[in-house]
C-alpha atoms as a PDB file:
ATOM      1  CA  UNK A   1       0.000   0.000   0.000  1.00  0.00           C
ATOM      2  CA  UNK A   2       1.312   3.336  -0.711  1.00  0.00           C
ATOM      3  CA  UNK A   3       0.733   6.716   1.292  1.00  0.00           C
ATOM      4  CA  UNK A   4       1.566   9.915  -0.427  1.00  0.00           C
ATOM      5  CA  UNK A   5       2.590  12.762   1.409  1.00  0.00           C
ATOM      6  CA  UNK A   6       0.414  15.615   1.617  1.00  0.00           C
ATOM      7  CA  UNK A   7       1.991  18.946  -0.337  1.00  0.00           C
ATOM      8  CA  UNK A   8       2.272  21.429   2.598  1.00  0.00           C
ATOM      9  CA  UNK A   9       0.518  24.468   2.496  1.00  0.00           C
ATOM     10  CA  UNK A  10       1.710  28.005   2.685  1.00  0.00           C
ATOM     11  CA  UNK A  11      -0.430  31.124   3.943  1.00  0.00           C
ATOM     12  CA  UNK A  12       1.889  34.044   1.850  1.00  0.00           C
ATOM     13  CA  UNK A  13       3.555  36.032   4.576  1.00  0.00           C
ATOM     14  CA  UNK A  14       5.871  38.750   2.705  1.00  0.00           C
ATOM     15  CA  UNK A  15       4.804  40.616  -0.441  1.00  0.00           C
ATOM     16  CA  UNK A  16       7.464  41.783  -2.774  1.00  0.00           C
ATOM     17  CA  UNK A  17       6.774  43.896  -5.385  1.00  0.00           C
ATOM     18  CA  UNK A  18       9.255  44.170  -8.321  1.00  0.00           C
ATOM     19  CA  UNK A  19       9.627  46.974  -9.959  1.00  0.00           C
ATOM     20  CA  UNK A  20      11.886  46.621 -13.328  1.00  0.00           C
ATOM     21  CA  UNK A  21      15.797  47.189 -13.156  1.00  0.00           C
ATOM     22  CA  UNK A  22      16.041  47.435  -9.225  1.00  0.00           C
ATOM     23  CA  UNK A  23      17.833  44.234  -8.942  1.00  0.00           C
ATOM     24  CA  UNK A  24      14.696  42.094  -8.181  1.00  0.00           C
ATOM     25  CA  UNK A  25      16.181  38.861  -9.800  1.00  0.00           C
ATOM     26  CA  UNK A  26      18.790  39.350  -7.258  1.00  0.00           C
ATOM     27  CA  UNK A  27      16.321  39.747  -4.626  1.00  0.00           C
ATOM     28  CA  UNK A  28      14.580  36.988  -5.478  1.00  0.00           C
ATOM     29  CA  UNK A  29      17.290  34.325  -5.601  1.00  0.00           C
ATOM     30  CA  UNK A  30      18.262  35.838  -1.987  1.00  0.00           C
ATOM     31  CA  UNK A  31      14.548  35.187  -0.646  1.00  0.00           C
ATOM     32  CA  UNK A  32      14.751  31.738  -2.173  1.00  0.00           C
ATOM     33  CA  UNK A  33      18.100  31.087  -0.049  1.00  0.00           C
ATOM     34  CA  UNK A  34      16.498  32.642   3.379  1.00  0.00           C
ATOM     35  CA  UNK A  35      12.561  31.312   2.759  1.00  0.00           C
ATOM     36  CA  UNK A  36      13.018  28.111   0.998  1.00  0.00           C
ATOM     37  CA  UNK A  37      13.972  28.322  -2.668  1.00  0.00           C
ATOM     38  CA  UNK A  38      10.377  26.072  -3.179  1.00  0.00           C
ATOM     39  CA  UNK A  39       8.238  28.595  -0.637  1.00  0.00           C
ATOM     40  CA  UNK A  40       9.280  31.604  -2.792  1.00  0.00           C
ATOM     41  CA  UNK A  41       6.981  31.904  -5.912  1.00  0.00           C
ATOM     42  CA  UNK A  42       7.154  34.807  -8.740  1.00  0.00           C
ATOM     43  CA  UNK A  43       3.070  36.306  -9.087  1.00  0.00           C
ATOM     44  CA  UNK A  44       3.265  38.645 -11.787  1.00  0.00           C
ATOM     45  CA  UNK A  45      -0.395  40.419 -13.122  1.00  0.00           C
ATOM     46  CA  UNK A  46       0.122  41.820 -16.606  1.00  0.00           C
ATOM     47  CA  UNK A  47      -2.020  44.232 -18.899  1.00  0.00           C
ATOM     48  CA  UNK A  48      -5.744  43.553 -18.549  1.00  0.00           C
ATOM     49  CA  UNK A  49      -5.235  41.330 -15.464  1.00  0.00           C
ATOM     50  CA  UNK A  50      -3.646  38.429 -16.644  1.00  0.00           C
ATOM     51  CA  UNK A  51      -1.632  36.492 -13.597  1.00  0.00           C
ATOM     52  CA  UNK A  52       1.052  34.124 -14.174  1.00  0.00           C
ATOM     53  CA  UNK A  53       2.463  31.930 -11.389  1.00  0.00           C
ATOM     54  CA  UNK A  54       6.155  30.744 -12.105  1.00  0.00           C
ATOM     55  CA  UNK A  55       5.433  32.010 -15.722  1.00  0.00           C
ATOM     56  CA  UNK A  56       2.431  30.042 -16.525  1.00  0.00           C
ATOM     57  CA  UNK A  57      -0.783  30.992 -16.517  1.00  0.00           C
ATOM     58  CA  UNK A  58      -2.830  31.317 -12.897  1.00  0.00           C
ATOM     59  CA  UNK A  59      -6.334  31.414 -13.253  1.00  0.00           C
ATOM     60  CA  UNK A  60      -7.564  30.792  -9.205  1.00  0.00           C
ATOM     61  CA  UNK A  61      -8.942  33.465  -7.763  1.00  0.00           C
ATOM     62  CA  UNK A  62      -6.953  32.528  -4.565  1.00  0.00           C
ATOM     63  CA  UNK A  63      -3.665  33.415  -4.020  1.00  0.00           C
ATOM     64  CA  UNK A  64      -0.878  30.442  -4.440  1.00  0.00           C
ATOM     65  CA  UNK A  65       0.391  28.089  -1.946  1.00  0.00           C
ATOM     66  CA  UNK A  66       3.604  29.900  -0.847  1.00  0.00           C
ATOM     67  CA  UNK A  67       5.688  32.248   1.847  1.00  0.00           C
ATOM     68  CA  UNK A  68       6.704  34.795  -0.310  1.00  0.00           C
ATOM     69  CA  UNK A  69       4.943  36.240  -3.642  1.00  0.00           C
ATOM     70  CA  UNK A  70       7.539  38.259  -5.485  1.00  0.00           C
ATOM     71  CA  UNK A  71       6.972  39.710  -9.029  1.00  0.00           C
ATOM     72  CA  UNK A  72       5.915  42.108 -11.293  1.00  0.00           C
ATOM     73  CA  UNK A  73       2.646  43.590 -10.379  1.00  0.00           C
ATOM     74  CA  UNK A  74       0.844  47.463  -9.523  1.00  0.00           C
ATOM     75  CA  UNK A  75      -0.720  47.173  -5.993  1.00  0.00           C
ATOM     76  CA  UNK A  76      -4.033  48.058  -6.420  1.00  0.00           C
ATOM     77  CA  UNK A  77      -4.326  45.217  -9.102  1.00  0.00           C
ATOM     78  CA  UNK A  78      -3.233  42.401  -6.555  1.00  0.00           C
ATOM     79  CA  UNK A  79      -5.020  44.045  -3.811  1.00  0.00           C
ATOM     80  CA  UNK A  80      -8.235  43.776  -5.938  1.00  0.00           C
ATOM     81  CA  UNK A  81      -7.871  40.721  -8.047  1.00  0.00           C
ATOM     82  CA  UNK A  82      -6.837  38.781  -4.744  1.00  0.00           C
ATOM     83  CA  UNK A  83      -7.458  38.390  -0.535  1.00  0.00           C
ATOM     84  CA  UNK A  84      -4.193  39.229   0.816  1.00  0.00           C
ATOM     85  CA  UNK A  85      -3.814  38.457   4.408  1.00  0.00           C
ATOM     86  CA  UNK A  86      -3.863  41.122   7.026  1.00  0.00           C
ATOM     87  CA  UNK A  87      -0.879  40.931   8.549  1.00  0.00           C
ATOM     88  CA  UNK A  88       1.335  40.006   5.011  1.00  0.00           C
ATOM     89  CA  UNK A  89       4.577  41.976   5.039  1.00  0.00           C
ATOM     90  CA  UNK A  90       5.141  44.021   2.186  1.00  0.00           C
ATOM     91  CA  UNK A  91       8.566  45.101   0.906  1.00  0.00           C
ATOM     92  CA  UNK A  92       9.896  46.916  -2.433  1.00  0.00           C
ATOM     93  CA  UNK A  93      13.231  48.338  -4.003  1.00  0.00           C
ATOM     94  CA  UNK A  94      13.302  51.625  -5.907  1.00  0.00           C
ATOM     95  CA  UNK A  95      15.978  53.262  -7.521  1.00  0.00           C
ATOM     96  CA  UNK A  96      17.205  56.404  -8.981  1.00  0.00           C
ATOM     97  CA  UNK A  97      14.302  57.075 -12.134  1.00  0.00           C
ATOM     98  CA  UNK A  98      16.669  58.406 -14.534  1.00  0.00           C
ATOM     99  CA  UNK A  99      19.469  55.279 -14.005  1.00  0.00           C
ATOM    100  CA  UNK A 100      16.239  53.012 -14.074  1.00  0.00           C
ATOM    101  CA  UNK A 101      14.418  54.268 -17.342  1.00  0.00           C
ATOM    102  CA  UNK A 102      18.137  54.058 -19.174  1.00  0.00           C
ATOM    103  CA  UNK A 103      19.101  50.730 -17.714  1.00  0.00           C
ATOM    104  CA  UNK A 104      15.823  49.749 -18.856  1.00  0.00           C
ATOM    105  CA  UNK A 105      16.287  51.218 -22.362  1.00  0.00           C
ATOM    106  CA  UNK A 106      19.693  49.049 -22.516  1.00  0.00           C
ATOM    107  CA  UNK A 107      18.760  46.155 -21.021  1.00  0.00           C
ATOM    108  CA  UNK A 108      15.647  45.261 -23.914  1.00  0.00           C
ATOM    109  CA  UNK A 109      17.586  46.916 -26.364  1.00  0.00           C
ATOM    110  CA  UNK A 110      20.647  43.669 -25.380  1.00  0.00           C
ATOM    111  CA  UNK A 111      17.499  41.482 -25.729  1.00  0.00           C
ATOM    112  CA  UNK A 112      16.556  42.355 -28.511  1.00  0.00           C
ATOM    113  CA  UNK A 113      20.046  41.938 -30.022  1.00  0.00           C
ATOM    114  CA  UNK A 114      19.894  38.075 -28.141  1.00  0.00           C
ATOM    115  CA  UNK A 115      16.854  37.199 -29.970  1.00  0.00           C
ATOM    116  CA  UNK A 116      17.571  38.576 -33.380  1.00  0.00           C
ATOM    117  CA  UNK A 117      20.807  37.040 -33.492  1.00  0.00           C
ATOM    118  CA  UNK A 118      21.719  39.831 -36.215  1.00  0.00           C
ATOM    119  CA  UNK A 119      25.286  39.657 -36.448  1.00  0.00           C
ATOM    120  CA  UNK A 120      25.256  35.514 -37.119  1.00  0.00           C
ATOM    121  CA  UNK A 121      22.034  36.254 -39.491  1.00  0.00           C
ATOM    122  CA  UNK A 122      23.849  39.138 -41.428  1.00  0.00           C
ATOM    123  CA  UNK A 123      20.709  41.377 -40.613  1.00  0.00           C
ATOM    124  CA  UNK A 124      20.605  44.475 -39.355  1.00  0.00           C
ATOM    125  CA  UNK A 125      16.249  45.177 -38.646  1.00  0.00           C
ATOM    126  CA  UNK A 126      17.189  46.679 -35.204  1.00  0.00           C
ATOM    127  CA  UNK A 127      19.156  49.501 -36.950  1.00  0.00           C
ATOM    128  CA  UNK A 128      16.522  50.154 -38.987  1.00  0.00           C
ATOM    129  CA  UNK A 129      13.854  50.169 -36.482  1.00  0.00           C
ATOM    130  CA  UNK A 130      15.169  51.251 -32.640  1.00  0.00           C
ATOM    131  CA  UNK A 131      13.815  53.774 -30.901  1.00  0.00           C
ATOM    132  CA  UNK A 132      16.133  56.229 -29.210  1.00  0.00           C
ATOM    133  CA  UNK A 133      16.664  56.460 -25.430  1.00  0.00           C
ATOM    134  CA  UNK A 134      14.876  59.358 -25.741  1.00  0.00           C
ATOM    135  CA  UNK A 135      12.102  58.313 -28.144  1.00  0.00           C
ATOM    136  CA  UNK A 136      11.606  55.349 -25.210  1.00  0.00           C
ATOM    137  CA  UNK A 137      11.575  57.633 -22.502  1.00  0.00           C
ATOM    138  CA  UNK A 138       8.958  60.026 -23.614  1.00  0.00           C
ATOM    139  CA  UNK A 139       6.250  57.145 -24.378  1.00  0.00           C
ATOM    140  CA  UNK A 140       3.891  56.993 -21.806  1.00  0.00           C
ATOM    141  CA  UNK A 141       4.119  53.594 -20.983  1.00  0.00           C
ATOM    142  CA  UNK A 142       7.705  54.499 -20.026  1.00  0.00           C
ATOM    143  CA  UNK A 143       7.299  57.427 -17.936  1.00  0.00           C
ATOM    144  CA  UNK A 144       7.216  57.291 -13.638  1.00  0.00           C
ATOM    145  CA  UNK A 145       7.025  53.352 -13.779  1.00  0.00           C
ATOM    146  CA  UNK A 146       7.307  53.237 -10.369  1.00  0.00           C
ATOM    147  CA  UNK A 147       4.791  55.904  -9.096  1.00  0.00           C
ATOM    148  CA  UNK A 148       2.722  53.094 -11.572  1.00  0.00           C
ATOM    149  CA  UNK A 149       3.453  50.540  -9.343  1.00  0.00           C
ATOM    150  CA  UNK A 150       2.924  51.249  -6.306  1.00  0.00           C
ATOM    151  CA  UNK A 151      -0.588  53.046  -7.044  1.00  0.00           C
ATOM    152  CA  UNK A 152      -3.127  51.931  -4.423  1.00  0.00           C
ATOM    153  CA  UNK A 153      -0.038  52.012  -2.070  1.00  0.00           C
ATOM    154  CA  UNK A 154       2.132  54.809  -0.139  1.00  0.00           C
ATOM    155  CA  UNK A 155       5.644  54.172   1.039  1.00  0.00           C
ATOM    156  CA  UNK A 156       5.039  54.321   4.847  1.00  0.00           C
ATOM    157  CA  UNK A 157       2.752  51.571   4.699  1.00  0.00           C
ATOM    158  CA  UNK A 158       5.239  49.157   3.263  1.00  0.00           C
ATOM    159  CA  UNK A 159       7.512  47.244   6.173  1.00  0.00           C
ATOM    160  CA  UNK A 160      10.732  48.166   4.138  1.00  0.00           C
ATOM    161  CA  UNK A 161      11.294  50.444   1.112  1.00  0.00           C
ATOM    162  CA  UNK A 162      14.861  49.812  -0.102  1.00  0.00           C
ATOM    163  CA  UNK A 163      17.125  52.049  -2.228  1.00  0.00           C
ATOM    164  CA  UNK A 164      18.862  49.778  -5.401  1.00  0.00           C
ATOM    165  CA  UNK A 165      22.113  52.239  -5.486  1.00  0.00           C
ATOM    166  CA  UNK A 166      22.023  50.785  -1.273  1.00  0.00           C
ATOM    167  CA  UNK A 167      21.496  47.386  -2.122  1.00  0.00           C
ATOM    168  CA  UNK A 168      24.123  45.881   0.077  1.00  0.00           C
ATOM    169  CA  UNK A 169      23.652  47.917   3.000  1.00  0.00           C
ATOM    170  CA  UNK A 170      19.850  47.941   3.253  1.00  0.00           C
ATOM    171  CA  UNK A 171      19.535  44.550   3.210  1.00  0.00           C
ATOM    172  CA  UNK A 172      21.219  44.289   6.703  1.00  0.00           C
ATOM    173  CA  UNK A 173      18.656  46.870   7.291  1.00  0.00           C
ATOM    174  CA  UNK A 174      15.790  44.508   5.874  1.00  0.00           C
ATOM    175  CA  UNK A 175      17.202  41.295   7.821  1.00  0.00           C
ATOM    176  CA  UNK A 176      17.050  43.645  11.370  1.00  0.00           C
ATOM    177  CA  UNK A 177      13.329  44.274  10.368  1.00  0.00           C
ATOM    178  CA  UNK A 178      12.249  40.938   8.934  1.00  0.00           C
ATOM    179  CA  UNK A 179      14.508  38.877  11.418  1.00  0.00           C
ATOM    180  CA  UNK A 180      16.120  36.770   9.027  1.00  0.00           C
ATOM    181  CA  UNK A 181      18.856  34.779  10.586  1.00  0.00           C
ATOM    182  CA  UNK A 182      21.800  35.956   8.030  1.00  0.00           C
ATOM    183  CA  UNK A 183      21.980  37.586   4.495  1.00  0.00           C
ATOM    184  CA  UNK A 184      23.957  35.495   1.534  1.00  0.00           C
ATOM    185  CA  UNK A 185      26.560  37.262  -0.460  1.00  0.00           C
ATOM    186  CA  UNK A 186      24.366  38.461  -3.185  1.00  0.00           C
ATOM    187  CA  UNK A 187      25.047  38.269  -6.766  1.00  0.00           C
ATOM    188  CA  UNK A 188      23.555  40.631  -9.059  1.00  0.00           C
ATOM    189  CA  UNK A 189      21.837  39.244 -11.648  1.00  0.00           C
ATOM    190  CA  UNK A 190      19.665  40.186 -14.453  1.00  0.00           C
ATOM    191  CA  UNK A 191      22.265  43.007 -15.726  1.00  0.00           C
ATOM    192  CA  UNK A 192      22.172  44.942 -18.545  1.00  0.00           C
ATOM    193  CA  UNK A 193      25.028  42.696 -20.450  1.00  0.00           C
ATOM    194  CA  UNK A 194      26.451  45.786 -22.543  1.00  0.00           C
ATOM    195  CA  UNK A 195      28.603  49.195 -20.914  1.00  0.00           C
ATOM    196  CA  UNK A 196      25.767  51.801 -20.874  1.00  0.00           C
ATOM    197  CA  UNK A 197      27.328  54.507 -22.792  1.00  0.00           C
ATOM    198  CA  UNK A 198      28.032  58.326 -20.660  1.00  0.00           C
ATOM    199  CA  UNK A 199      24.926  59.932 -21.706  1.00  0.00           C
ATOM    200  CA  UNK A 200      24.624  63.694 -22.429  1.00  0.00           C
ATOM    201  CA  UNK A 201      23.319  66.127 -19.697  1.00  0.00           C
ATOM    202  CA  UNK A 202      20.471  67.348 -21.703  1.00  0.00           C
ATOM    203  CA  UNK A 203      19.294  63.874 -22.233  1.00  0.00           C
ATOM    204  CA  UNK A 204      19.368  63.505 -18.406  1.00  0.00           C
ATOM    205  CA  UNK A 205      17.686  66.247 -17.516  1.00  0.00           C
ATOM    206  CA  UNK A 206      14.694  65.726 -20.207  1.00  0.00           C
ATOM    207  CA  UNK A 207      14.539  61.943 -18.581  1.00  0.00           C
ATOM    208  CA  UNK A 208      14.326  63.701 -15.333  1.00  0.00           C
ATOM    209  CA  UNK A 209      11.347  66.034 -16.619  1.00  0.00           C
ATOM    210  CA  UNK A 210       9.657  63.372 -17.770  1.00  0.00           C
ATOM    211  CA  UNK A 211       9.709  61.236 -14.829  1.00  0.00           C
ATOM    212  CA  UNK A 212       8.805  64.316 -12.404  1.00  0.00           C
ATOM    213  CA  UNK A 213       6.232  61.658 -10.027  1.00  0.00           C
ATOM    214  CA  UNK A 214       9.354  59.573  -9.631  1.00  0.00           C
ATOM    215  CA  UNK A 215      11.571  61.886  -9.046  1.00  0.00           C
ATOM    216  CA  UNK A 216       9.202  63.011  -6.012  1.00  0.00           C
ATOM    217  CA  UNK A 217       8.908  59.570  -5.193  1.00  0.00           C
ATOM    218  CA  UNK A 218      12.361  58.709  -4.465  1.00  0.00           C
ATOM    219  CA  UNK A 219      12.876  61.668  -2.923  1.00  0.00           C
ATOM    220  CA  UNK A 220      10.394  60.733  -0.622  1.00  0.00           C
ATOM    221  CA  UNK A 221      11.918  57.307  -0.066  1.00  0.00           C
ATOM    222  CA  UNK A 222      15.388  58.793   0.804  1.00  0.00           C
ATOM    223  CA  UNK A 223      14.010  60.809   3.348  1.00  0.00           C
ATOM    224  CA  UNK A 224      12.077  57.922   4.794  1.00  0.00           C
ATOM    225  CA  UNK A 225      15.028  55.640   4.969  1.00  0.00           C
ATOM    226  CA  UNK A 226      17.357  58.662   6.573  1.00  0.00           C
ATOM    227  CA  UNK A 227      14.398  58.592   9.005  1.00  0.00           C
ATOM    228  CA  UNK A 228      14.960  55.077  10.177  1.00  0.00           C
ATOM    229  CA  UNK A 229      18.411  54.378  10.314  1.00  0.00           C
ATOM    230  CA  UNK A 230      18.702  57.573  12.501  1.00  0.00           C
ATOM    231  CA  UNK A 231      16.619  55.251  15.202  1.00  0.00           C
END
C-alpha cells in the first residue's frame, strides 16, 4: 500500500513587489536562499489582469500556496484581483528614475540583439527600427514606472522600502526588520550585459522632466530611509 505525502501548504507572509531594473532577480534568488527556494513563488499580473504563477498561466482566484509572492505587479491590481492576508509583510526596491528608465532602455535593447541574433544572421532590422533612449523615454508607458506601481499604495505603509544604489547595505537593514537569521553574499543578476554609454546632460535632464512623479517619489523614499536608520 502506498501513502503519499500531503503537499504542505503556505499562507503568503511577505509581499514583494518588483519593480523593473532594481535588482529584483537578485532579490529573489536571496529570498529563495532565506525562505526556501520552493516557498518563494514569482506572481506577476500583466495588462488587462492576466496572472502568471512561475510564468504560466494562474487562473484561481486565490492566491498560491507559498511564503513569499515576489513579481511584477501594480498594488491596487493584486489588492483587488486577490485576498491578501492582514498581517502580510510588504517590501519593495526603488531606484534612482533616470538610471532606471536608461538601464531599462539598454537592457531590452541587449534582448533584442539576443533574440535577433543579427550579427550571425547578417541582418541588421534593429538599426533600422530602434527607438532612441529618448524616443523610449517620452512614451507613456515608459514614464514614472514606479509611481505606476505602487498606485493603491504609499511608502510608509510598506515594512521596508529599499534604495537599489544601497542594495548591500539595506539589506542588513531589511534582515534587522524581517529577522532573518543571516543575508547570503548576493550576486547581481539580471544586468544589462552591454557598458551603458556616458549619456549627455540634456538627455538627463529631459529623462528627469519626464519622470517628475518619480523623481518626487524617491525623494520621498530617501528621506524615509534617513528617518529610520537615525533610530
Amino acid at each position: 500500500m502506498f501513502f503519499f505525502k500531503k503537499k504542505k501548504e503556505y499562507v503568503p507572509e511577505l509581499l514583494s513587489l518588483h519593480i523593473p531594473k532594481t535588482a529584483g532577480t537578485s532579490f529573489r534568488n536571496i529570498l529563495k536562499s532565506i525562505y526556501g527556494k520552493n516557498t518563494v513563488v514569482r506572481f506577476d499580473i500583466q495588462d488587462h489582469g492576466i496572472v502568471r504563477l512561475n510564468q504560466e498561466i494562474y487562473s484561481s482566484d486565490k492566491l498560491p500556496s507559498a511564503k513569499v509572492l515576489h513579481g511584477h505587479f501594480v498594488f491596487k491590481d493584486i489588492s483587488e484581483q486577490f485576498e491578501l492576508p492582514a498581517d502580510i509583510k510588504k517590501i519593495t526596491w526603488l531606484r534612482h528614475p533616470v538610471q532606471r528608465v536608461a538601464s531599462n532602455y539598454f537592457y531590452l535593447e541587449a534582448c533584442i540583439k539576443t533574440l535577433l541574433n543579427e550579427e550571425k544572421r547578417g541582418i541588421n532590422i534593429l538599426k533600422k527600427m530602434q527607438r532612441t533612449l529618448l524616443e523610449y523615454a517620452r512614451d507613456e508607458l515608459n514614464r514614472n514606472r514606479q509611481s505606476k506601481f505602487l498606485e493603491g499604495i504609499t511608502l510608509d505603509q510598506f515594512d521596508f522600502v529599499g534604495i537599489k544604489e544601497d542594495f548591500e547595505t539595506d539589506l542588513v537593514h531589511a534582515a534587522n526588520i524581517f529577522g532573518w537569521a543571516k543575508i547570503p553574499i548576493s550576486i547581481h543578476q539580471n544586468k544589462t550585459p552591454l557598458e551603458k554609454p556616458e549619456l549627455p546632460e540634456h538627455i538627463l535632464n529631459e529623462i528627469k522632466a519626464l519622470n517628475s512623479r518619480d523623481i518626487e517619489l524617491y525623494q520621498e523614499a530617501l528621506k524615509l530611509r534617513g528617518k529610520k536608520l537615525s533610530v
